[in-house]
ModelCIF file with pLDDT and N, C-alpha, C, O atoms, coordinates in Angstrom:
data_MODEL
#
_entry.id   MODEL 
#
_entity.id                         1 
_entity.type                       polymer 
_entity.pdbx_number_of_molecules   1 
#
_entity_poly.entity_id                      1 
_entity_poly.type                           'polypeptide(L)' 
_entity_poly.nstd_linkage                   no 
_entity_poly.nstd_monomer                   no 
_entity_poly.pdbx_seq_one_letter_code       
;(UNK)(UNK)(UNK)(UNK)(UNK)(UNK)(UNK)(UNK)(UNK)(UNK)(UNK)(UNK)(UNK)(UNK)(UNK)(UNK)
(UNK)(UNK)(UNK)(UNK)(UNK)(UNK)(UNK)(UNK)(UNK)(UNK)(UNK)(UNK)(UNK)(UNK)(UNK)(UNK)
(UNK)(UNK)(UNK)(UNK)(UNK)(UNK)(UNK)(UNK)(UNK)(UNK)(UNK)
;
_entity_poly.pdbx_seq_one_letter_code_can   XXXXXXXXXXXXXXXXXXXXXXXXXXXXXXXXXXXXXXXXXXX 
_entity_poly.pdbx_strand_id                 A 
#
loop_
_entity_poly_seq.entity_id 
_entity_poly_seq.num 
_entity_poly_seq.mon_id 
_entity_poly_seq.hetero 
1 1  UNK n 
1 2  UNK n 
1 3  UNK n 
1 4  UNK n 
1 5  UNK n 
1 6  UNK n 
1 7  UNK n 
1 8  UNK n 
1 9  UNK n 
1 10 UNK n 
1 11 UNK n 
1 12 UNK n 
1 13 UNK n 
1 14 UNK n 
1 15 UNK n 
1 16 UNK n 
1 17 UNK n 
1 18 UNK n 
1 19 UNK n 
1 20 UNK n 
1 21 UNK n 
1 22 UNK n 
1 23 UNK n 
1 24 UNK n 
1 25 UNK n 
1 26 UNK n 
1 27 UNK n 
1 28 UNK n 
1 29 UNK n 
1 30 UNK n 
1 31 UNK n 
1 32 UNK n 
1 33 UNK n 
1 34 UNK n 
1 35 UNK n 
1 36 UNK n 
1 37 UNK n 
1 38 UNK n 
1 39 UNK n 
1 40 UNK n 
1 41 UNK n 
1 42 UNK n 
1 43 UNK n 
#
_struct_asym.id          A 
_struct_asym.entity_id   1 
#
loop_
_ma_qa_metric.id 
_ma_qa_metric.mode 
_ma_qa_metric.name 
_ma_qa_metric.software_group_id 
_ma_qa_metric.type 
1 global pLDDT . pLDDT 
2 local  pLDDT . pLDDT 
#
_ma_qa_metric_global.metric_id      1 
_ma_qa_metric_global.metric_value   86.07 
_ma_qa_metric_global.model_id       1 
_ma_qa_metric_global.ordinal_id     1 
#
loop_
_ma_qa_metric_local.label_asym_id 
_ma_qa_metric_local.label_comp_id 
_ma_qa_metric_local.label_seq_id 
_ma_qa_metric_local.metric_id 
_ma_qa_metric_local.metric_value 
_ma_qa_metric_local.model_id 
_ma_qa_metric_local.ordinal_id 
A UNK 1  2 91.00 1 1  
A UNK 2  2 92.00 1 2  
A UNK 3  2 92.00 1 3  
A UNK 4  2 91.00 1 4  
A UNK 5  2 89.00 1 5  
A UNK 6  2 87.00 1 6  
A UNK 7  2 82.00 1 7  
A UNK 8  2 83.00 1 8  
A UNK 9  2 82.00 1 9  
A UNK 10 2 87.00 1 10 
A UNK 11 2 89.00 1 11 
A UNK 12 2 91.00 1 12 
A UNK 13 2 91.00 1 13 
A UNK 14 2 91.00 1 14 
A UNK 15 2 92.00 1 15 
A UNK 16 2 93.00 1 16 
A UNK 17 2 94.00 1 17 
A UNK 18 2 92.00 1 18 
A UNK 19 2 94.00 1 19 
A UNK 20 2 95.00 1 20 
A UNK 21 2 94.00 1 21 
A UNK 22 2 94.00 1 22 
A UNK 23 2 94.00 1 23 
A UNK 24 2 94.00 1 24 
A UNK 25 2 95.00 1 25 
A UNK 26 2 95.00 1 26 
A UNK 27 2 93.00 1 27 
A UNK 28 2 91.00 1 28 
A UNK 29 2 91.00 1 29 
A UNK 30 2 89.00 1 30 
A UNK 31 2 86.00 1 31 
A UNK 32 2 85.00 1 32 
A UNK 33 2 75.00 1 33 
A UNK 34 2 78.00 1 34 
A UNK 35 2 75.00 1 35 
A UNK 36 2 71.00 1 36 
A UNK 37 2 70.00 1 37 
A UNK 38 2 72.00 1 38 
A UNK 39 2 69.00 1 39 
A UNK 40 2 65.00 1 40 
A UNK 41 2 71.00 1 41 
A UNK 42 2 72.00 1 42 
A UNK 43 2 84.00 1 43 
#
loop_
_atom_site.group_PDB 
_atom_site.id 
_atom_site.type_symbol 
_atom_site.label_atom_id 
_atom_site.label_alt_id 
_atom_site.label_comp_id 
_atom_site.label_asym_id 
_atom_site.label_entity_id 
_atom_site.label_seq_id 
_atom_site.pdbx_PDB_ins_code 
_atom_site.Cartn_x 
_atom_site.Cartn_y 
_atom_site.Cartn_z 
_atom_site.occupancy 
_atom_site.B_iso_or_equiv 
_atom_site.pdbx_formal_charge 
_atom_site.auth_seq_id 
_atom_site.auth_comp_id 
_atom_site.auth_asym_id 
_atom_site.auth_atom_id 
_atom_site.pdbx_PDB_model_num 
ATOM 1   N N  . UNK A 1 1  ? 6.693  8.480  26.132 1.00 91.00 ? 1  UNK A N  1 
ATOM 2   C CA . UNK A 1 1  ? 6.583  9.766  25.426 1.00 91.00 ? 1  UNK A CA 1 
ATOM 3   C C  . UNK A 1 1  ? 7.748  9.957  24.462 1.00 91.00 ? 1  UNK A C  1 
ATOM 4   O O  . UNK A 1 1  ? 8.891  9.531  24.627 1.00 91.00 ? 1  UNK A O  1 
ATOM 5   N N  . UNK A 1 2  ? 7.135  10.896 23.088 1.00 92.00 ? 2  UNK A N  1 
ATOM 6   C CA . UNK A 1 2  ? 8.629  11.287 22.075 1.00 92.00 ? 2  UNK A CA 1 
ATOM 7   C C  . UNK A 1 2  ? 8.474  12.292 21.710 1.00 92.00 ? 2  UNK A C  1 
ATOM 8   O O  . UNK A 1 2  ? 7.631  12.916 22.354 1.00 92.00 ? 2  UNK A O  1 
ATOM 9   N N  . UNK A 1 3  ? 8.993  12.886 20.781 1.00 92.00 ? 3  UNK A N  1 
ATOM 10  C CA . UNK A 1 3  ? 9.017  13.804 20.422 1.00 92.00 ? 3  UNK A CA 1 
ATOM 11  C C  . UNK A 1 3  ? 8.646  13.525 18.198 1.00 92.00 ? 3  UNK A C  1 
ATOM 12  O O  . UNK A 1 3  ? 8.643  12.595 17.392 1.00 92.00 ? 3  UNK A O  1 
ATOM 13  N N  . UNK A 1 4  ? 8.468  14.660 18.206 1.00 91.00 ? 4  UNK A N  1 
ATOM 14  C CA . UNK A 1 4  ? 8.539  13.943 16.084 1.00 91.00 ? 4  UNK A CA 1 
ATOM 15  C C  . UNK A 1 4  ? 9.699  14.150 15.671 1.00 91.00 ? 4  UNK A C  1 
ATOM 16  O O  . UNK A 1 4  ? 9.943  13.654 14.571 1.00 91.00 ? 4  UNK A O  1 
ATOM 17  N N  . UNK A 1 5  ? 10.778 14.898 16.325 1.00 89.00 ? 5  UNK A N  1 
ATOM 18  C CA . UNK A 1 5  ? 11.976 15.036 15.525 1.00 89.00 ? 5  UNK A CA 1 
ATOM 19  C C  . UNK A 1 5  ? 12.476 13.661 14.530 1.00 89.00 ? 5  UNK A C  1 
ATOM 20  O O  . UNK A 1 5  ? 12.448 12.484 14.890 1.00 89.00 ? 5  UNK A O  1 
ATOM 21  N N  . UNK A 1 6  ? 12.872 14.118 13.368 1.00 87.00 ? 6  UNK A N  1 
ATOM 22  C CA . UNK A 1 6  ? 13.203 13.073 12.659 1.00 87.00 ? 6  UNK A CA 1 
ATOM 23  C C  . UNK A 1 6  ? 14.261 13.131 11.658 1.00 87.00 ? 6  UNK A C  1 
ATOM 24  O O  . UNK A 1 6  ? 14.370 12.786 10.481 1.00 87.00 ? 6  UNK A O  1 
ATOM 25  N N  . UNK A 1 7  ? 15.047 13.722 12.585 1.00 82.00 ? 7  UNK A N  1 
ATOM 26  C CA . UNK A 1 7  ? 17.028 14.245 11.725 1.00 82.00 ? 7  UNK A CA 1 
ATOM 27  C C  . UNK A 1 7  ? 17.410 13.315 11.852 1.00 82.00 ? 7  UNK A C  1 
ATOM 28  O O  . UNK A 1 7  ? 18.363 13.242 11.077 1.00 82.00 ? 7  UNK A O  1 
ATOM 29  N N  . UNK A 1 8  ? 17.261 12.020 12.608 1.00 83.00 ? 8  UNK A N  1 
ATOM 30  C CA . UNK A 1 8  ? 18.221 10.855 13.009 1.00 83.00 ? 8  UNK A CA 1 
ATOM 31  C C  . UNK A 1 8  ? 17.963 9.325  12.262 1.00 83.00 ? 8  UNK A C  1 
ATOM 32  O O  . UNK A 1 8  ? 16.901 9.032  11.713 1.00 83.00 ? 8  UNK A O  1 
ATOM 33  N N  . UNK A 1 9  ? 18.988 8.540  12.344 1.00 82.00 ? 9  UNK A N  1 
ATOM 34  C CA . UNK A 1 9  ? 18.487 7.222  11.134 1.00 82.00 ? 9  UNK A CA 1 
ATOM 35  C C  . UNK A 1 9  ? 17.716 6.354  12.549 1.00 82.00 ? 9  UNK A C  1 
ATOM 36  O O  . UNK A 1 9  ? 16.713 5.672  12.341 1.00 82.00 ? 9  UNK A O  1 
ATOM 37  N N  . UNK A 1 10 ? 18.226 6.460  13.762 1.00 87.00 ? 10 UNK A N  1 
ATOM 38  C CA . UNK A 1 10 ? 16.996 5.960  14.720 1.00 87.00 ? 10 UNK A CA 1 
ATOM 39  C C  . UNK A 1 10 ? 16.445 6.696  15.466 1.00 87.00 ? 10 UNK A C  1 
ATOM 40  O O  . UNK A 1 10 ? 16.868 7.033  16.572 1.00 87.00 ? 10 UNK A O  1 
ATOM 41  N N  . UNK A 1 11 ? 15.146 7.131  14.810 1.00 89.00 ? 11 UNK A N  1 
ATOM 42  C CA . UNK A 1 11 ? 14.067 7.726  15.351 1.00 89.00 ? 11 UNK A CA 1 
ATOM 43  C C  . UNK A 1 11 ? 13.180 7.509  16.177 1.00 89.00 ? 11 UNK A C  1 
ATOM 44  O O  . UNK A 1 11 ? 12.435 8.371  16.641 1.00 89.00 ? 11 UNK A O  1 
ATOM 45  N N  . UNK A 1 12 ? 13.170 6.137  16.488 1.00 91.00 ? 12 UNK A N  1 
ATOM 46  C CA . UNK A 1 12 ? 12.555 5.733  17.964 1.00 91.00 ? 12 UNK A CA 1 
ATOM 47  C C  . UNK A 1 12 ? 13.430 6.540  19.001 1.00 91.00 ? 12 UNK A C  1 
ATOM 48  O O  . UNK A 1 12 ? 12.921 7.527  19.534 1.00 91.00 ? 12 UNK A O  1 
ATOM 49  N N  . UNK A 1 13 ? 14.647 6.191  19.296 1.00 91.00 ? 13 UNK A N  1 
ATOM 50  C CA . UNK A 1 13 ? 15.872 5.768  20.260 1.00 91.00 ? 13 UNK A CA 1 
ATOM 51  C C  . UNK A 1 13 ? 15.709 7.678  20.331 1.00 91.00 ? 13 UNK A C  1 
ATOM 52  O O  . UNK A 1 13 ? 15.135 8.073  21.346 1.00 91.00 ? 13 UNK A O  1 
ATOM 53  N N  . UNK A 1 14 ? 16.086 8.567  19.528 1.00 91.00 ? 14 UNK A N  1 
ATOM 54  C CA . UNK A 1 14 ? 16.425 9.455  19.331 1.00 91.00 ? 14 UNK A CA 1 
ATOM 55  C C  . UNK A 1 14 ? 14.819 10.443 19.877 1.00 91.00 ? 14 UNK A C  1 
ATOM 56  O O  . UNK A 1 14 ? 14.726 11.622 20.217 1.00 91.00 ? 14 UNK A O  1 
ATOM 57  N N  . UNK A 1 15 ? 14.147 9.767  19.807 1.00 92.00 ? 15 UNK A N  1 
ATOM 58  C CA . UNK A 1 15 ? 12.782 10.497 20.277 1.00 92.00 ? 15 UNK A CA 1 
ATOM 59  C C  . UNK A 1 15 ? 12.629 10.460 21.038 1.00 92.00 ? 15 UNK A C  1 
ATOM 60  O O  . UNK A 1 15 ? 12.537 11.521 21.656 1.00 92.00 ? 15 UNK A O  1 
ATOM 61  N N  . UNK A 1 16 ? 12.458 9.233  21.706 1.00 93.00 ? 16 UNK A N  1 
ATOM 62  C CA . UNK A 1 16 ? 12.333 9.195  23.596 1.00 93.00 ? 16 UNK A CA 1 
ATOM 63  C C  . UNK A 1 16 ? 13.544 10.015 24.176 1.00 93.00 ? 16 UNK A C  1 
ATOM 64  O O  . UNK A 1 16 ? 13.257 10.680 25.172 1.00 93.00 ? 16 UNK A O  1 
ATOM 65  N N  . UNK A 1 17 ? 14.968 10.098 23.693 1.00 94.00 ? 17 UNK A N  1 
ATOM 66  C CA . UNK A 1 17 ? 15.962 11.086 24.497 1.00 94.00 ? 17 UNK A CA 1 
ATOM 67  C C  . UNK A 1 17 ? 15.605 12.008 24.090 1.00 94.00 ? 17 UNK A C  1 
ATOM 68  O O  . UNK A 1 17 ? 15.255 12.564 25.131 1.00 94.00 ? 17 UNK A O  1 
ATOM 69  N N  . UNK A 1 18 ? 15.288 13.015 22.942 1.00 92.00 ? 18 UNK A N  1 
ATOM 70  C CA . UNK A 1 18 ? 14.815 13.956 22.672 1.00 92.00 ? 18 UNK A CA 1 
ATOM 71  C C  . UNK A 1 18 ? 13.810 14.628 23.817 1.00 92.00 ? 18 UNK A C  1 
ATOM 72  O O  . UNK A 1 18 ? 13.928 15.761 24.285 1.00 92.00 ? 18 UNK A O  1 
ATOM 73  N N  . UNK A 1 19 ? 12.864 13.714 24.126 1.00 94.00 ? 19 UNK A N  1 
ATOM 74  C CA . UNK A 1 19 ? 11.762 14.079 24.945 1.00 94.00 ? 19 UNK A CA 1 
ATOM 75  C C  . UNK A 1 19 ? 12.281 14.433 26.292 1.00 94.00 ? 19 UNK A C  1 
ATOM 76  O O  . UNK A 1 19 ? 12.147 15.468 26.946 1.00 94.00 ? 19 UNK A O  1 
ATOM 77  N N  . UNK A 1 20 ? 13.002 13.155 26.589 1.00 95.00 ? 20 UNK A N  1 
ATOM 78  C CA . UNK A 1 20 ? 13.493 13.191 27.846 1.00 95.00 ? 20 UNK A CA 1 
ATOM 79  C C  . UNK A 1 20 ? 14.232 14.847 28.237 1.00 95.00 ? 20 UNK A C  1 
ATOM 80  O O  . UNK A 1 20 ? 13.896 15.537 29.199 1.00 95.00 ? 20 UNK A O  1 
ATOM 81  N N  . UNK A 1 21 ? 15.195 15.175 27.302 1.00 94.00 ? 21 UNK A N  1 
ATOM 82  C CA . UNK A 1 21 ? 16.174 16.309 27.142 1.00 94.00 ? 21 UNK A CA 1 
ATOM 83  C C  . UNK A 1 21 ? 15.453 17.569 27.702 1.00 94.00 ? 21 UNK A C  1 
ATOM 84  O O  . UNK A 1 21 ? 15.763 18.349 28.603 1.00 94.00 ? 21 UNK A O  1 
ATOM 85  N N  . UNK A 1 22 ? 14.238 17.495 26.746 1.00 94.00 ? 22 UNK A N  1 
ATOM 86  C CA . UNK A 1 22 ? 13.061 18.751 26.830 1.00 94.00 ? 22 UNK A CA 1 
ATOM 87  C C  . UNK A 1 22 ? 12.201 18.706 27.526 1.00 94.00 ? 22 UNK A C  1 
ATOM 88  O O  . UNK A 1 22 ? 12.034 19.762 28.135 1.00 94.00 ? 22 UNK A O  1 
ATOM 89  N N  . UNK A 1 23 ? 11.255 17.637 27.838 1.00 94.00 ? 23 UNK A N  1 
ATOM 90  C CA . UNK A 1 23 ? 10.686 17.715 28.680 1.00 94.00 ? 23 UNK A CA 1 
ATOM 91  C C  . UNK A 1 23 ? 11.011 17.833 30.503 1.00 94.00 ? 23 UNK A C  1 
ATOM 92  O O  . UNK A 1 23 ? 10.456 18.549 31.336 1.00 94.00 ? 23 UNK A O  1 
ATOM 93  N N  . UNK A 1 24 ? 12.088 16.855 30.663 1.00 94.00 ? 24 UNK A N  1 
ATOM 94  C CA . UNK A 1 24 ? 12.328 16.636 31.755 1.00 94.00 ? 24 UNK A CA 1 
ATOM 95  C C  . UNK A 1 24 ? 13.487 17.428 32.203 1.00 94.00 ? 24 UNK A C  1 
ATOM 96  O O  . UNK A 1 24 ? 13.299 17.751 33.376 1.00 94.00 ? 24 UNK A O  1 
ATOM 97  N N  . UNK A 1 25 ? 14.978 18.019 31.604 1.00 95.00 ? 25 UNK A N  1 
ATOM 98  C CA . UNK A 1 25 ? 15.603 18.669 31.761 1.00 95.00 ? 25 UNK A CA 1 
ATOM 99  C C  . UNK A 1 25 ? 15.130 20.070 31.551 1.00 95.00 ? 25 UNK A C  1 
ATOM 100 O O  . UNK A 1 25 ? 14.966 20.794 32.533 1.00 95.00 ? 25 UNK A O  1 
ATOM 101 N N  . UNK A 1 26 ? 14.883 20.536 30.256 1.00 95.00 ? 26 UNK A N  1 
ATOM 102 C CA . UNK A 1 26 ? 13.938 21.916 30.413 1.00 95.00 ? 26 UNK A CA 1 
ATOM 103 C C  . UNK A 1 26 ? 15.358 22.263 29.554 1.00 95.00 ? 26 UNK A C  1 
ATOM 104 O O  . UNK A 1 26 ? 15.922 23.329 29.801 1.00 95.00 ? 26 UNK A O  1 
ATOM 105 N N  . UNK A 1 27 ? 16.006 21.212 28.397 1.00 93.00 ? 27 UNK A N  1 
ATOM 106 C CA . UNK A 1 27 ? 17.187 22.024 27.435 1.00 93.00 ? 27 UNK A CA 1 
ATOM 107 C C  . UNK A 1 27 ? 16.455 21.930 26.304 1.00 93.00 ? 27 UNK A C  1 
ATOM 108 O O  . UNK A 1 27 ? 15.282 21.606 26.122 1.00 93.00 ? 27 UNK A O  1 
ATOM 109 N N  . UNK A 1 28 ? 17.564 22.354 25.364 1.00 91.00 ? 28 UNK A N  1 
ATOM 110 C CA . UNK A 1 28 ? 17.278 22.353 23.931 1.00 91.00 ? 28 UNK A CA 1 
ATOM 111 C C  . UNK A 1 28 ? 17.051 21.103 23.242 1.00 91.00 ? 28 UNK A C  1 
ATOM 112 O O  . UNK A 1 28 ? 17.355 20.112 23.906 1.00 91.00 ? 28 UNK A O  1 
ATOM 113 N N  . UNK A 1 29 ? 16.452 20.824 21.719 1.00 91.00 ? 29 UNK A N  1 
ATOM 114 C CA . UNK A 1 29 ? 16.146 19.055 21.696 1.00 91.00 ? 29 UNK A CA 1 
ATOM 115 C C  . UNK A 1 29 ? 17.612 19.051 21.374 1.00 91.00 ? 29 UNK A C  1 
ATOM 116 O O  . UNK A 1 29 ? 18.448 19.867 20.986 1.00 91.00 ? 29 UNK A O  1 
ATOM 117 N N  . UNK A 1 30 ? 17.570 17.976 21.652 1.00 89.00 ? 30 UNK A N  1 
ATOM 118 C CA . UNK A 1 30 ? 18.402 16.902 21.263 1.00 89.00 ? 30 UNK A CA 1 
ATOM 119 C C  . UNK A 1 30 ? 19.563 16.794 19.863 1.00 89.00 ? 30 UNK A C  1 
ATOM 120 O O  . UNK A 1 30 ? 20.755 16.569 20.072 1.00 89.00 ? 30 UNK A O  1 
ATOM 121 N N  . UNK A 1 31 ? 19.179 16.929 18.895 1.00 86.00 ? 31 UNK A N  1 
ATOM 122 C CA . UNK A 1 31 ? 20.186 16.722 17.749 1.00 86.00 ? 31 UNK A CA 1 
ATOM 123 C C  . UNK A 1 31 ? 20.137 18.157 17.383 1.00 86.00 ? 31 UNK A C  1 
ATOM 124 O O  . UNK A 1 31 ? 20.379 18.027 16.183 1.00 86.00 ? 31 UNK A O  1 
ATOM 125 N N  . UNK A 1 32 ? 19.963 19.748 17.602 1.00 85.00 ? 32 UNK A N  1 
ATOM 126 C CA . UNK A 1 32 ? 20.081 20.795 17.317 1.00 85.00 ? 32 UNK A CA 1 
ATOM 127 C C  . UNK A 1 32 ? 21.499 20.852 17.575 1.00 85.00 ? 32 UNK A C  1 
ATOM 128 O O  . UNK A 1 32 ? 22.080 20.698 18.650 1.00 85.00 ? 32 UNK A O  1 
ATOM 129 N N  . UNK A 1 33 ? 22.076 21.150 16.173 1.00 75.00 ? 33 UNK A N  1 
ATOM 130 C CA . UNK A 1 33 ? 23.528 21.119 15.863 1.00 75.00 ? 33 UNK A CA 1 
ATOM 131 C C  . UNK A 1 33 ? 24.092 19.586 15.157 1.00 75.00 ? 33 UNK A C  1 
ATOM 132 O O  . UNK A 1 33 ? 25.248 19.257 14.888 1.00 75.00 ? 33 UNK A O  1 
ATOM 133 N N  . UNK A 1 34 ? 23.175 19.038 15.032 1.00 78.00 ? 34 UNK A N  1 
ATOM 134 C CA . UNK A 1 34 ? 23.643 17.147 14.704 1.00 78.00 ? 34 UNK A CA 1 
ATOM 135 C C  . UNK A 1 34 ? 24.119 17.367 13.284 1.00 78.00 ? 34 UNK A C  1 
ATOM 136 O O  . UNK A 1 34 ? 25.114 16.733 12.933 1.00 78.00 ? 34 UNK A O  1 
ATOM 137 N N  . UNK A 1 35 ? 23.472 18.271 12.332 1.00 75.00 ? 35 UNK A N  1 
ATOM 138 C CA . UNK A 1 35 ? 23.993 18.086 10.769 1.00 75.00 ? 35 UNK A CA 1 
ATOM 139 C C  . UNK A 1 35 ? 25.368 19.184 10.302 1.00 75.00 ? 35 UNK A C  1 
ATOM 140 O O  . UNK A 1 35 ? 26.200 19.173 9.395  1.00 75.00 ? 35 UNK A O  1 
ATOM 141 N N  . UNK A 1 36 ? 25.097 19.986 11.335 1.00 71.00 ? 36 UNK A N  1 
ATOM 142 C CA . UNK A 1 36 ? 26.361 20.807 11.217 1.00 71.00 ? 36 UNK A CA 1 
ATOM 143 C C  . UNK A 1 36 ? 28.090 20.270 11.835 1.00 71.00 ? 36 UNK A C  1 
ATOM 144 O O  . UNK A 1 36 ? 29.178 20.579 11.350 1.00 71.00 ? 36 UNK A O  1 
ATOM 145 N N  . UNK A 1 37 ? 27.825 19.468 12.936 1.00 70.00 ? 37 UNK A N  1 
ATOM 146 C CA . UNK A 1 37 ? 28.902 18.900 13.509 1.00 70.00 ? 37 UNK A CA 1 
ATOM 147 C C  . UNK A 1 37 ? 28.850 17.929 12.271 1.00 70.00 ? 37 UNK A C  1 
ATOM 148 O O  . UNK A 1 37 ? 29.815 18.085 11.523 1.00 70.00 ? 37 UNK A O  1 
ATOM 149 N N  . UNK A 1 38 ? 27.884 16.890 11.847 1.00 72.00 ? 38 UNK A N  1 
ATOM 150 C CA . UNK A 1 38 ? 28.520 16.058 10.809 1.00 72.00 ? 38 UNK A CA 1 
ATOM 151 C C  . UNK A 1 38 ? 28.894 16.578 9.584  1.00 72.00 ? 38 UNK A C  1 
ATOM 152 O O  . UNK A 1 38 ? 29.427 15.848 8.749  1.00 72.00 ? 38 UNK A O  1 
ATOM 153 N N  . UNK A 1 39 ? 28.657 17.879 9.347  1.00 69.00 ? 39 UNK A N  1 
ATOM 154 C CA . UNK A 1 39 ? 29.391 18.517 8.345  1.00 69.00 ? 39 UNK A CA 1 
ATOM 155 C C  . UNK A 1 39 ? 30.769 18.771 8.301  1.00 69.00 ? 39 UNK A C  1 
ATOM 156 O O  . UNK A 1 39 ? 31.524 18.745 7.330  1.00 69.00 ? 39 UNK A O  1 
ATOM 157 N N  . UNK A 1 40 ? 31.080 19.108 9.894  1.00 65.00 ? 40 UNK A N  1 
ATOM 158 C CA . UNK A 1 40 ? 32.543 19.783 9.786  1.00 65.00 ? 40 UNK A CA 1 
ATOM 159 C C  . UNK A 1 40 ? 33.518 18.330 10.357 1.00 65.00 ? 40 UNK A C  1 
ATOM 160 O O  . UNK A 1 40 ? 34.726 18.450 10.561 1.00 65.00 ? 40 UNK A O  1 
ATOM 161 N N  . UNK A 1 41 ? 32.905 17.210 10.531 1.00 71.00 ? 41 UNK A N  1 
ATOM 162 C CA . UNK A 1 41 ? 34.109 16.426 10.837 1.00 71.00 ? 41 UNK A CA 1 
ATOM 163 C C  . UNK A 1 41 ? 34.229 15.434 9.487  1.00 71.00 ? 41 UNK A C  1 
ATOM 164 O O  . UNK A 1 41 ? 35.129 14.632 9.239  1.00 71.00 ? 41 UNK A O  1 
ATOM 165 N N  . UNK A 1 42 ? 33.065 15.736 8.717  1.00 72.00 ? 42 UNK A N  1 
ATOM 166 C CA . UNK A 1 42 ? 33.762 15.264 7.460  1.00 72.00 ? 42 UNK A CA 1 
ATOM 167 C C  . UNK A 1 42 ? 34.318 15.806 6.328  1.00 72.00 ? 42 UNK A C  1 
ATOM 168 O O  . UNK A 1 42 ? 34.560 15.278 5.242  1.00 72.00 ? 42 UNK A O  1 
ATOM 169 N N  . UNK A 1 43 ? 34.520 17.119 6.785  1.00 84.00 ? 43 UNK A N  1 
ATOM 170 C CA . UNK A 1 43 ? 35.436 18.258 5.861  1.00 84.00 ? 43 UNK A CA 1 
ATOM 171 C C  . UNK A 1 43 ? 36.546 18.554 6.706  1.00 84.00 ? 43 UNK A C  1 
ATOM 172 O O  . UNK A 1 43 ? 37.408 19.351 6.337  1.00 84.00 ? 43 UNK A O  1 
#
């Protein structure tokens, strides 16, 4: 199982944990917050 999220350059790898995160933990997906943290550590 995956998910469609597709913020990440590996979107396989990143889909199945995605899924895993949400489906099976019951958190938020996965890279929510991923473009903002890479915003502020390269400023």
């Amino acid at each position: 199982p995956r998910t469609t999220d597709t913020r990440h350059d590996f979107r396989q790898w990143t889909q199945s944990l995605d899924w895993i995160v949400q489906g099976i933990f019951d958190l938020p997906p996965l890279l929510d917050g991923h473009r903002e943290e890479q915003a502020r550590t390269a400023n």
